[in-house]
Protein backbone atom coordinates (compact mmCIF):
# COMPACT_ATOMS: atom_id res chain seq x y z
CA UNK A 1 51.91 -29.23 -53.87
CA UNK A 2 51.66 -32.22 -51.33
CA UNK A 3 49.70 -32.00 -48.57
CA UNK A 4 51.69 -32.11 -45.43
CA UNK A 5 51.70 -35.67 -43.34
CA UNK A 6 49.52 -35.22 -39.72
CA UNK A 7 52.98 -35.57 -37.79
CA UNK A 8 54.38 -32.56 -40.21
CA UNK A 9 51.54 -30.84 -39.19
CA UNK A 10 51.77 -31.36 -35.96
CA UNK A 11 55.89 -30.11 -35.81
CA UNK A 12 54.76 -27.13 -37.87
CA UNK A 13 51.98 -26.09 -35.09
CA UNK A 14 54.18 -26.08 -32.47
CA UNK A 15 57.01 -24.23 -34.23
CA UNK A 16 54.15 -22.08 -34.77
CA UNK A 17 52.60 -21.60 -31.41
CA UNK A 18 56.23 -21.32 -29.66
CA UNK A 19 56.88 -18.45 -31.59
CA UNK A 20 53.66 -17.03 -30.92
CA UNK A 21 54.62 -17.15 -27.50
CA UNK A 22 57.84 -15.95 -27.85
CA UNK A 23 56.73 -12.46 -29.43
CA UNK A 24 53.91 -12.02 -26.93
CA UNK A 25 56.48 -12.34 -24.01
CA UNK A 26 58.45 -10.06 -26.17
CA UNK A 27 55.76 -7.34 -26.54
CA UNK A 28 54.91 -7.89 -22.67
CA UNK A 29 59.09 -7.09 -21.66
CA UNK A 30 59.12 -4.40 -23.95
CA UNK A 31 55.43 -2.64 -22.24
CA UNK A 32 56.84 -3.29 -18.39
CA UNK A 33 60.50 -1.75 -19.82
CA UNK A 34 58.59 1.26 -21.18
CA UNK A 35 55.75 1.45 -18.23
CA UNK A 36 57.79 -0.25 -15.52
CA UNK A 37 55.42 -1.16 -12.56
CA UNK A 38 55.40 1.32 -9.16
CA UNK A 39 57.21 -0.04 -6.69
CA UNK A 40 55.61 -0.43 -3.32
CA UNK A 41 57.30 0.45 -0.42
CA UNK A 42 57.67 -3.06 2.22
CA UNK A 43 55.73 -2.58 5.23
CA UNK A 44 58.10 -2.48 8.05
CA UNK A 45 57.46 -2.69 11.66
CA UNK A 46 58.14 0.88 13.54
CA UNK A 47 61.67 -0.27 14.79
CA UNK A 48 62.70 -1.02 11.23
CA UNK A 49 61.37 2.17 9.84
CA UNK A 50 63.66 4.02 11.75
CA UNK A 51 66.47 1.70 11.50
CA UNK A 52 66.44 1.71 7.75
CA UNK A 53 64.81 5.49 7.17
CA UNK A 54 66.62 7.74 9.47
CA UNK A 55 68.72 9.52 7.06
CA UNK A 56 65.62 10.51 5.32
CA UNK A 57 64.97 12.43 9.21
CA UNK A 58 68.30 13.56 8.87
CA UNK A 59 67.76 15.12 4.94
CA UNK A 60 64.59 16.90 6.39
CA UNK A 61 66.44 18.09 8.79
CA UNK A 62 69.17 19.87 7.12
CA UNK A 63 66.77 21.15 4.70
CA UNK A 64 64.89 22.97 6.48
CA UNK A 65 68.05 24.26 8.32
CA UNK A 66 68.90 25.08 4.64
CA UNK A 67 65.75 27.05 4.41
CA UNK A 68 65.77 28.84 7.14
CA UNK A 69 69.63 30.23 6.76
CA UNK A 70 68.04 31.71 3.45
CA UNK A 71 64.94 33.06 5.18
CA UNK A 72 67.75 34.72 7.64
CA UNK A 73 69.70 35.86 4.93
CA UNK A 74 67.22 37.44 2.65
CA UNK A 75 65.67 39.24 5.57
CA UNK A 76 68.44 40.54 6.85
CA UNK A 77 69.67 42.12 3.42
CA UNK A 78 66.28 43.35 2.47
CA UNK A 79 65.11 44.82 6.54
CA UNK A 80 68.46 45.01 7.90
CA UNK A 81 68.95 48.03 9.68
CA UNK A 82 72.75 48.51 8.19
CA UNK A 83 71.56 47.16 4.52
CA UNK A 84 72.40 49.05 1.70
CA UNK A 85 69.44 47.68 -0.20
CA UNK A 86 67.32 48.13 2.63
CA UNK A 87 68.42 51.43 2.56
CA UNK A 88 67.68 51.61 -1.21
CA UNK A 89 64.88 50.05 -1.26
CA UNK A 90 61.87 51.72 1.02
CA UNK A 91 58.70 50.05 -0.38
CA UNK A 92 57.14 47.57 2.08
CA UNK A 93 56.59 46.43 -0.97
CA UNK A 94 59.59 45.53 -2.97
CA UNK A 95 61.22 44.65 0.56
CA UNK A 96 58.72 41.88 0.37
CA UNK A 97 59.01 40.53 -3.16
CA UNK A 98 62.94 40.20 -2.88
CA UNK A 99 62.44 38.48 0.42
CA UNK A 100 59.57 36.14 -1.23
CA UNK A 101 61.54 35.93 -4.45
CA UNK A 102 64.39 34.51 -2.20
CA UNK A 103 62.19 32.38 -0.06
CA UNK A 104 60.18 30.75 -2.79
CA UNK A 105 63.07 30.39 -5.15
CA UNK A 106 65.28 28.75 -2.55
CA UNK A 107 62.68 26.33 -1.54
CA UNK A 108 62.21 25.39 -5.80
CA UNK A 109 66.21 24.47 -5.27
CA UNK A 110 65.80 22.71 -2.20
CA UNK A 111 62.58 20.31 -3.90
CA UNK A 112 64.55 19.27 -7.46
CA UNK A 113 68.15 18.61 -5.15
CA UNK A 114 69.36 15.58 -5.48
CA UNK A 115 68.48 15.26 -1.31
CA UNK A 116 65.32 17.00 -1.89
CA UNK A 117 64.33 14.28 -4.52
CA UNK A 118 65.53 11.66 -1.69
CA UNK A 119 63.36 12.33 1.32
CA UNK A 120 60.62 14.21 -0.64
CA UNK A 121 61.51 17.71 0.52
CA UNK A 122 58.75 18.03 2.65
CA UNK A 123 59.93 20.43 5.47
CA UNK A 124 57.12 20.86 7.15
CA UNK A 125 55.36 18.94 9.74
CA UNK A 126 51.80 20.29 8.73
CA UNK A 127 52.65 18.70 5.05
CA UNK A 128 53.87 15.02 6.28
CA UNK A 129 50.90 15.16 8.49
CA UNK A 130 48.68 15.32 4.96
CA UNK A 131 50.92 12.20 4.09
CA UNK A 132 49.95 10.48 7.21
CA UNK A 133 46.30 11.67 6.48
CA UNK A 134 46.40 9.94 2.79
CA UNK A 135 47.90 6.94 4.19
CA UNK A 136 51.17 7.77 2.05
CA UNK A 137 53.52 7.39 5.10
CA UNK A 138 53.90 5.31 7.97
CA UNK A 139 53.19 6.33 11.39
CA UNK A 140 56.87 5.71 12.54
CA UNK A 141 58.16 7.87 9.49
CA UNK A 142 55.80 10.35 9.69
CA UNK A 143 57.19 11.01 13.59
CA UNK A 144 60.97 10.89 12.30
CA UNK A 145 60.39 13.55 9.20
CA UNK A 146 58.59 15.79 12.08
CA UNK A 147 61.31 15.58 14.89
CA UNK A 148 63.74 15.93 12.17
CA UNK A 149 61.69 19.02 10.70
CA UNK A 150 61.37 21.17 14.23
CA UNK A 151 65.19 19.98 14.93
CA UNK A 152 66.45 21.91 11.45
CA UNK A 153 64.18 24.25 12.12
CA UNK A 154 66.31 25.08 15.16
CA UNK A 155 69.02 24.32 13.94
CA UNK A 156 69.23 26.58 10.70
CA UNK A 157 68.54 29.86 12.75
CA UNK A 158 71.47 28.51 15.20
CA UNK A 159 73.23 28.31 11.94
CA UNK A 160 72.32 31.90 10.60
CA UNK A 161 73.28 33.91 14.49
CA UNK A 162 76.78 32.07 13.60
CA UNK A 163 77.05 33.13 9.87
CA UNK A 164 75.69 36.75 10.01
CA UNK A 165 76.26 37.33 14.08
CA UNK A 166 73.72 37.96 16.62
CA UNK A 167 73.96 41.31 16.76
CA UNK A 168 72.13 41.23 12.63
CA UNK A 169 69.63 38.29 13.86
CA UNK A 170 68.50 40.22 17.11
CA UNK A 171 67.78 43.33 15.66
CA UNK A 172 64.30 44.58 15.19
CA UNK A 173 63.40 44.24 11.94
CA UNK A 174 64.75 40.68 11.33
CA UNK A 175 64.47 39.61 15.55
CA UNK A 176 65.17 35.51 14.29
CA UNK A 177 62.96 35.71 11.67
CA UNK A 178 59.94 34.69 13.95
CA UNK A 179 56.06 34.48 13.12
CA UNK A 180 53.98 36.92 14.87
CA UNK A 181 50.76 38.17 13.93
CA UNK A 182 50.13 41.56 12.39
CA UNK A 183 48.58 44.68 13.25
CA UNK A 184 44.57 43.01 12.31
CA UNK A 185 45.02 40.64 15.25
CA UNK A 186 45.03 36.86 16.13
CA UNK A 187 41.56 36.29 14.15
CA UNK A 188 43.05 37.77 10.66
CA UNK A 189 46.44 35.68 11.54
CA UNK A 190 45.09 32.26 12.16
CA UNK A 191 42.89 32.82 9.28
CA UNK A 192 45.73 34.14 6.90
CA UNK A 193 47.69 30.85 7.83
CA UNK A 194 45.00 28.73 7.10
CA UNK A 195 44.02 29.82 3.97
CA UNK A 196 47.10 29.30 2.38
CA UNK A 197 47.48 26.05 4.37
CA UNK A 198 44.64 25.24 2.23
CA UNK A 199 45.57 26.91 -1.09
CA UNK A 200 49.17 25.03 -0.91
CA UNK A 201 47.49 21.22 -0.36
CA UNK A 202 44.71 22.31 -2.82
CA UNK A 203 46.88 23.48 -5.56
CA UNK A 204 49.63 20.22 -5.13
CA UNK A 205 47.03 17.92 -5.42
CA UNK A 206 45.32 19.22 -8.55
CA UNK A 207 48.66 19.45 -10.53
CA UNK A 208 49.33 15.73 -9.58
CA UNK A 209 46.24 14.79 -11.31
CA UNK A 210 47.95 16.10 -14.25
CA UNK A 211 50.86 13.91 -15.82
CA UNK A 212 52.01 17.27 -17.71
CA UNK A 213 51.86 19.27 -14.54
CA UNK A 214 53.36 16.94 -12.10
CA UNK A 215 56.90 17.45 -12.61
CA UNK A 216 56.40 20.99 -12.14
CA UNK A 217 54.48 21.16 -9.01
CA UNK A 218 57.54 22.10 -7.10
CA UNK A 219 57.95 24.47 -9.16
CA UNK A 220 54.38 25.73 -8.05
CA UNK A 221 55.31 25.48 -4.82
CA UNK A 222 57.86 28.07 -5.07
CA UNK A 223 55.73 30.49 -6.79
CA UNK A 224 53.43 30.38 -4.06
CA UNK A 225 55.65 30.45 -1.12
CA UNK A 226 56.69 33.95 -2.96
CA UNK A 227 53.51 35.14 -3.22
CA UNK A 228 52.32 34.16 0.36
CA UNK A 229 55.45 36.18 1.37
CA UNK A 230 54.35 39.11 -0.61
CA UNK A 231 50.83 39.02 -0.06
CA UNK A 232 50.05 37.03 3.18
CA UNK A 233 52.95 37.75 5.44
CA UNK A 234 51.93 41.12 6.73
CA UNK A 235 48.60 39.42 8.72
CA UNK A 236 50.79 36.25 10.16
CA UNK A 237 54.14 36.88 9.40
CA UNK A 238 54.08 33.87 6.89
CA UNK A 239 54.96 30.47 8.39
CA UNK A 240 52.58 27.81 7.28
CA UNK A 241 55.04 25.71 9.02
CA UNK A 242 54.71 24.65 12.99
CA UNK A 243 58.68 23.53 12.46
CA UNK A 244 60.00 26.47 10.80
CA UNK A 245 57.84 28.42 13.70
CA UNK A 246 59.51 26.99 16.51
CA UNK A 247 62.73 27.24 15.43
CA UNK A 248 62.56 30.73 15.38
CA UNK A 249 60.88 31.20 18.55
CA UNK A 250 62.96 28.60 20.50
CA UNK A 251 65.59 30.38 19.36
CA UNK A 252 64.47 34.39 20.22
CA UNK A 253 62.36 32.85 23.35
CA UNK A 254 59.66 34.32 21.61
CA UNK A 255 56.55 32.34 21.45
CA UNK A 256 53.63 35.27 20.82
CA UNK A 257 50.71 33.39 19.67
CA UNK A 258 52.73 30.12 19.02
CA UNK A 259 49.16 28.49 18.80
CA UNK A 260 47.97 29.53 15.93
CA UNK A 261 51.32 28.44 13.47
CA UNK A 262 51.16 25.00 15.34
CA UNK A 263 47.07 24.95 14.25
CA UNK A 264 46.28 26.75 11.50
CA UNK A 265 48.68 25.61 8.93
CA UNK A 266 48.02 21.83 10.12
CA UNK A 267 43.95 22.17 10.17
CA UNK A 268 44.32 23.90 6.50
CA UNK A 269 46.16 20.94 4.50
CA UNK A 270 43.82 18.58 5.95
CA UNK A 271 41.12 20.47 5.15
CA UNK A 272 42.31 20.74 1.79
CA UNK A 273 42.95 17.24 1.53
CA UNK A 274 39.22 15.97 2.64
CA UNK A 275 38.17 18.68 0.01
CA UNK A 276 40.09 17.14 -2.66
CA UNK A 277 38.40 13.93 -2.08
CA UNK A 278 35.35 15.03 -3.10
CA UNK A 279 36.40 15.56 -6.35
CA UNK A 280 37.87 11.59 -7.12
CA UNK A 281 35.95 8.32 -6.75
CA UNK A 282 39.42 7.14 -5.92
CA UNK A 283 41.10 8.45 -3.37
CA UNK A 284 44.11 6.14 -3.72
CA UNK A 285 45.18 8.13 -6.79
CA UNK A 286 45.97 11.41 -4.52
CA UNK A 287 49.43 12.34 -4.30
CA UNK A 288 50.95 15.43 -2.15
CA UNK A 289 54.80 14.74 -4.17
CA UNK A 290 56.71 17.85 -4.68
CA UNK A 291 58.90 16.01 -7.01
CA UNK A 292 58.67 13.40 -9.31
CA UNK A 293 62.20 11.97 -10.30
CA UNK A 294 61.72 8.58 -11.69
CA UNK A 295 65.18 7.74 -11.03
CA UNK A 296 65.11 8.49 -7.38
CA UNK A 297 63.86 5.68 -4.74
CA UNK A 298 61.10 7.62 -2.51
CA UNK A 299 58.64 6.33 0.45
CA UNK A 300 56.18 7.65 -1.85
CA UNK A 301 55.52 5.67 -4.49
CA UNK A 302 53.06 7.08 -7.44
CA UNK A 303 51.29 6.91 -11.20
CA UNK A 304 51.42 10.44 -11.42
CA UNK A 305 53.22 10.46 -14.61
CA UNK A 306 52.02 7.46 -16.30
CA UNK A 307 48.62 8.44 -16.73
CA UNK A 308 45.58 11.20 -15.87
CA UNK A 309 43.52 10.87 -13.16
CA UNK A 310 39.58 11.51 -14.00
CA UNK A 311 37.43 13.70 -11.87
CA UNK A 312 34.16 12.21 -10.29
């Protein structure tokens, strides 16, 4: 065999070396198409957030309306003076599972909606607050998801008095569906609604560590919201919301010991955050997302399903 002449050589290295090149750019396309990179949101000035962002208020909005018409509704069948199944049903009990049950379920529908998925489905001031606390939202959207938030609060029991009348909202047993504390006092209420302030934040954040658990946590969510119902509802009257709160009592003109939904809740997720830092050297890696649809353009970018996040 000949040896090949120095300017052969040459041709045949960079024949070689091209397509060298070529399959690492390859390889590279084919990593970012698999593990496409997360997409920071652009900083915008206050002005623009609003401009650009306020049908995200609006979605917050009318979910929480959405929520609350349910809240309404399941009360009403399940304490409803004229109820058959209240009627059927006696247990404190089982009243209380059906209405958690309904509560918790309809807020699982309300995270994985197509809207949900949009805004992030937080419906709750006390829970974009935690955002703003993380740094995962700007100021100026934190302010629109909250005046959104205590406007659908409103808004949804407006909705309810129109759908089941105001005779069924005003009576006793269902009275707007408003928060007041129970029978152990303001102490046991303000401590009921910060605990699972705290147990909510607590348990989001820990499943977003997980890339297994993360598309689930709304599912988590639900499950809990049912189980504060059943369980927790009886010392406060179960908000953990300051928006869903006031739109009951704006509503009924009934603001009993309005200070301790518009505190507790708030002082609990925040709590829960800081204690949640404790357990990451990186605190850039916490995420409070409900939902996780990679489809779905968000404000709140995250990794949360392309890898595991290490304890400290």
């Amino acid at each position: 065999m000949q040896c090949l002449q120095p300017r052969s050589r040459l041709c045949l290295g960079g024949v070689l070396a091209y397509n060298i090149g070529m399959m690492q750019t390859q390889t590279q396309t084919q990593t970012q198409t698999m593990n496409p990179p997360i997409a920071q949101p652009r900083a915008l000035s206050p002005t623009q957030a609003v401009r650009v962002h306020w049908p995200l208020y609006l979605i917050e909005g009318f979910l929480l309306a959405c929520f609350m018409i349910s809240a309404s509704a399941a009360t009403i069948v399940f304490m409803g003076a004229h109820s058959p199944v209240a009627h059927a049903v006696t247990s404190p009990w089982l009243r209380r599972i059906g209405i958690g049950i309904a509560m918790g379920g309809t807020a699982v529908l309300l995270i994985y909606c197509p809207w949900g998925k949009r805004s992030g489905a937080h419906m709750n001031p006390a829970f974009t607050l935690s955002f703003l606390w993380l740094k995962k939202i700007a100021p100026a959207d934190a302010l629109g998801y909250a005046a959104g938030q205590f406007a659908g609060g409103a808004i949804g029991v407006l909705a309810a008095v129109a759908m089941f009348g105001n005779a069924k909202m005003s009576q006793p047993a269902v009275d707007y569906v408003v928060t007041v504390p129970g029978p152990w006092g303001d102490g046991v209420a303000w401590l009921g609604e910060f605990a699972i302030g705290f147990i909510l934040i607590a348990v989001v954040l820990l499943l977003n560590r997980s890339p297994k658990l993360a598309p689930r946590t709304g599912l988590f969510c639900g499950v809990l919201i049912a189980l504060f119902v059943i369980f927790e509802s009886p010392l406060s009257g179960f908000s953990m919301n300051p928006a869903r709160t006031f739109g009951s009592a704006v509503v009924a003109n009934v603001w009993q010991a309005w200070w301790i939904y518009f505190t507790a809740p708030i002082l609990g997720m925040l709590t829960g955050v800081e204690a949640h830092k404790q357990l990451v050297e990186d605190h850039r890696i916490l995420c409070l997302r409900l939902n996780h649809c990679p489809k779905t353009p968000t404000l709140h970018p995250c990794d949360c399903l392309a890898q595991a996040s290490p304890a400290a």
